[in-house]
N, C-alpha and C. Protein backbone atom coordinates (compact mmCIF):
# COMPACT_ATOMS: atom_id res chain seq x y z
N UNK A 1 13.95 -12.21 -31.61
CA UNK A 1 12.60 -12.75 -31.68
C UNK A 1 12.63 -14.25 -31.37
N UNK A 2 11.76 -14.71 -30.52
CA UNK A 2 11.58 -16.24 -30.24
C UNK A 2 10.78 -17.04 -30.88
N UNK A 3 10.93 -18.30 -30.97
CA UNK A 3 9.92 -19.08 -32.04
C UNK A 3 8.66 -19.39 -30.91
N UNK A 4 7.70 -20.29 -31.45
CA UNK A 4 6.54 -20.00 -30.71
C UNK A 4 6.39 -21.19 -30.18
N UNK A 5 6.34 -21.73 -28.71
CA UNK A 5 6.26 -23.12 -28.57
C UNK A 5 5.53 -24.42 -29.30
N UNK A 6 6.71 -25.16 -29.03
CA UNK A 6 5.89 -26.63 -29.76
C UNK A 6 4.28 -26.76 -29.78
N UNK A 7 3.83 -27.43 -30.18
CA UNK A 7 2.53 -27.23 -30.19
C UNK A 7 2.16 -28.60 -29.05
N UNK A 8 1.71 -28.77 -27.70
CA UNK A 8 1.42 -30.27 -27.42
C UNK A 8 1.12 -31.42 -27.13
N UNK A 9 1.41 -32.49 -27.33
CA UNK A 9 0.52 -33.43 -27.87
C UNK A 9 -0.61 -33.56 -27.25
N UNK A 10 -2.09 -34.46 -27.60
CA UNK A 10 -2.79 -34.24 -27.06
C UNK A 10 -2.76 -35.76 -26.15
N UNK A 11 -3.24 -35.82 -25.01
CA UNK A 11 -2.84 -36.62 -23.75
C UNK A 11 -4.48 -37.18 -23.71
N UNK A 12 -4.56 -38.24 -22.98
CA UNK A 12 -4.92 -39.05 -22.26
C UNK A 12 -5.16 -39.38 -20.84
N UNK A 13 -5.95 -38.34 -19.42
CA UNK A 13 -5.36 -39.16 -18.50
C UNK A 13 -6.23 -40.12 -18.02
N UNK A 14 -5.54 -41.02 -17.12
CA UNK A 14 -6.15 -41.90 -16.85
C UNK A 14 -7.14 -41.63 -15.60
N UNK A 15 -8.11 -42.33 -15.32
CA UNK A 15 -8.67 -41.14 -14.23
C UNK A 15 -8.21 -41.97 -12.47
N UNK A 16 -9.07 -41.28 -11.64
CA UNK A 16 -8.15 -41.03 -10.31
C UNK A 16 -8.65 -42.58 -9.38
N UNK A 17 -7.96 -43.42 -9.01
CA UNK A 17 -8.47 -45.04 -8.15
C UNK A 17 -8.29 -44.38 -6.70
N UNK A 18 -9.01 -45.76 -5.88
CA UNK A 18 -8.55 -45.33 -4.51
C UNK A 18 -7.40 -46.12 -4.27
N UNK A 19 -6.64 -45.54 -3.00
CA UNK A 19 -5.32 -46.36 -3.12
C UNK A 19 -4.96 -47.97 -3.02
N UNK A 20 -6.32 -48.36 -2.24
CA UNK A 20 -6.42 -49.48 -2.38
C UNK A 20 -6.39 -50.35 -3.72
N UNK A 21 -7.12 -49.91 -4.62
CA UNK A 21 -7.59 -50.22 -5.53
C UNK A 21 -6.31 -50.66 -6.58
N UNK A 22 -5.76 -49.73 -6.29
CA UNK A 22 -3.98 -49.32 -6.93
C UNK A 22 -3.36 -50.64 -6.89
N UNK A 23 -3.32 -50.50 -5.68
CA UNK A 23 -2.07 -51.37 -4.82
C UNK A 23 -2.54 -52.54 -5.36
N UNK A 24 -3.94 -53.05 -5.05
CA UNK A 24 -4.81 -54.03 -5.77
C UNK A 24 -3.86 -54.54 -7.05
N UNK A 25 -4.15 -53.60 -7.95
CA UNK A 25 -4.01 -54.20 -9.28
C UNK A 25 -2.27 -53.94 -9.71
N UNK A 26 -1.68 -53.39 -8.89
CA UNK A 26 0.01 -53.26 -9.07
C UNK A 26 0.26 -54.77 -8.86
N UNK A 27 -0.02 -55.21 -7.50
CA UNK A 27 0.07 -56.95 -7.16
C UNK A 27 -0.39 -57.90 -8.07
N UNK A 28 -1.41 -57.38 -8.68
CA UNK A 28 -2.19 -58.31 -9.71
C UNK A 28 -1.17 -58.37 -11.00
N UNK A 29 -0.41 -57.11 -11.51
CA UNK A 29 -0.18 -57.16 -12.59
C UNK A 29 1.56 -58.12 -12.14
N UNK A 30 2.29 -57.85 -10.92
CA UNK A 30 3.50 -58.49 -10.53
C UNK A 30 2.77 -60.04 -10.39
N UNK A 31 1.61 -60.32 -9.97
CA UNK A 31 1.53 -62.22 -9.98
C UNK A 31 1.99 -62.45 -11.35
N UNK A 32 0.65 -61.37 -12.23
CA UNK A 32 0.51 -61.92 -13.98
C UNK A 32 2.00 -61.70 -14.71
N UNK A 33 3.19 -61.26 -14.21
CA UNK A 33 4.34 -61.37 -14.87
C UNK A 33 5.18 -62.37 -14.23
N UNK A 34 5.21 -62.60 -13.33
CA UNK A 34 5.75 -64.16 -12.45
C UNK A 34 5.47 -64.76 -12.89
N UNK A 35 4.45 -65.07 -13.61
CA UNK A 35 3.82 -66.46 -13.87
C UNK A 35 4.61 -66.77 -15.58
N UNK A 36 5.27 -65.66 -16.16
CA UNK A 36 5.79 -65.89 -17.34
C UNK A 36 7.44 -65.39 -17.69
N UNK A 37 7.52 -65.33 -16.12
CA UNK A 37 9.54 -65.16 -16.29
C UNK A 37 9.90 -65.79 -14.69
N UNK A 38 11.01 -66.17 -14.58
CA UNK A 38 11.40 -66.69 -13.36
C UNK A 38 12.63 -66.40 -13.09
N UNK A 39 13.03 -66.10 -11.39
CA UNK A 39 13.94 -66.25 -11.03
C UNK A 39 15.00 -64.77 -11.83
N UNK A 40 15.98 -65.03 -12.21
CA UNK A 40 16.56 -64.15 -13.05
C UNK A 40 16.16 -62.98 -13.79
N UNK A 41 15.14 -63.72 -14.76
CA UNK A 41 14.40 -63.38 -15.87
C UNK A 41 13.53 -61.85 -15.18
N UNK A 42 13.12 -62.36 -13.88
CA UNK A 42 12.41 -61.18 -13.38
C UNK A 42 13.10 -59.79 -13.03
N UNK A 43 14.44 -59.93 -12.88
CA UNK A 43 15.26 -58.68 -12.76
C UNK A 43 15.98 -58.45 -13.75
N UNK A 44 16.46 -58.94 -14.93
CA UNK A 44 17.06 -58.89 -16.24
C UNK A 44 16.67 -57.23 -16.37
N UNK A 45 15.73 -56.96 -16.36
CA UNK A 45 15.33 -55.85 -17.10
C UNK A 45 15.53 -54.39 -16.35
N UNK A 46 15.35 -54.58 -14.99
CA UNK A 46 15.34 -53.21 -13.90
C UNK A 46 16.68 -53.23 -13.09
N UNK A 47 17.48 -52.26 -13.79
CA UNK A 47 18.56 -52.04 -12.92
C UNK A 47 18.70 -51.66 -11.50
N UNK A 48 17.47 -51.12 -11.22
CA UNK A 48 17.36 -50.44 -10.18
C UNK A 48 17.35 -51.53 -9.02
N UNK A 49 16.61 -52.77 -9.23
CA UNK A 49 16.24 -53.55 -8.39
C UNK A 49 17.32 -55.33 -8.36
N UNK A 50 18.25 -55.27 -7.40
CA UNK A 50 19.12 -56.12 -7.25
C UNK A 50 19.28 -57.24 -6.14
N UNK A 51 18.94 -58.31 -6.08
CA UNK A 51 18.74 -59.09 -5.13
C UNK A 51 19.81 -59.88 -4.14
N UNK A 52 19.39 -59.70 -3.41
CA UNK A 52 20.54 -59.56 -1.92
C UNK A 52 21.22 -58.37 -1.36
N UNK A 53 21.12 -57.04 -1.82
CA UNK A 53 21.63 -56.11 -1.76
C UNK A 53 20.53 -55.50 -0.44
């Protein structure tokens, strides 16, 4: 006998932009974090992303 799935959670989505709109505010939110780490500070955190490579 199997147990009965998790029960789950209840979600949030966000609703649907145009792509413009996106891209818009992705740039907006990379100015608004430049403006409060520099240089280094801005890749410290994302391994993924390595400069000069």
């Amino acid at each position: 006998m199997t147990s009965p799935a998790p029960r789950l959670p209840q979600t949030f989505p966000l609703p649907t932009v145009p792509l413009d709109d996106a891209v818009a505010t992705q740039f907006r939110l990379l100015e608004c974090t430049a403006r409060h780490f520099e240089g280094e500070q801005l890749f410290a955190a994302d391994a993924g992303v390595v400069p000069g490579l």
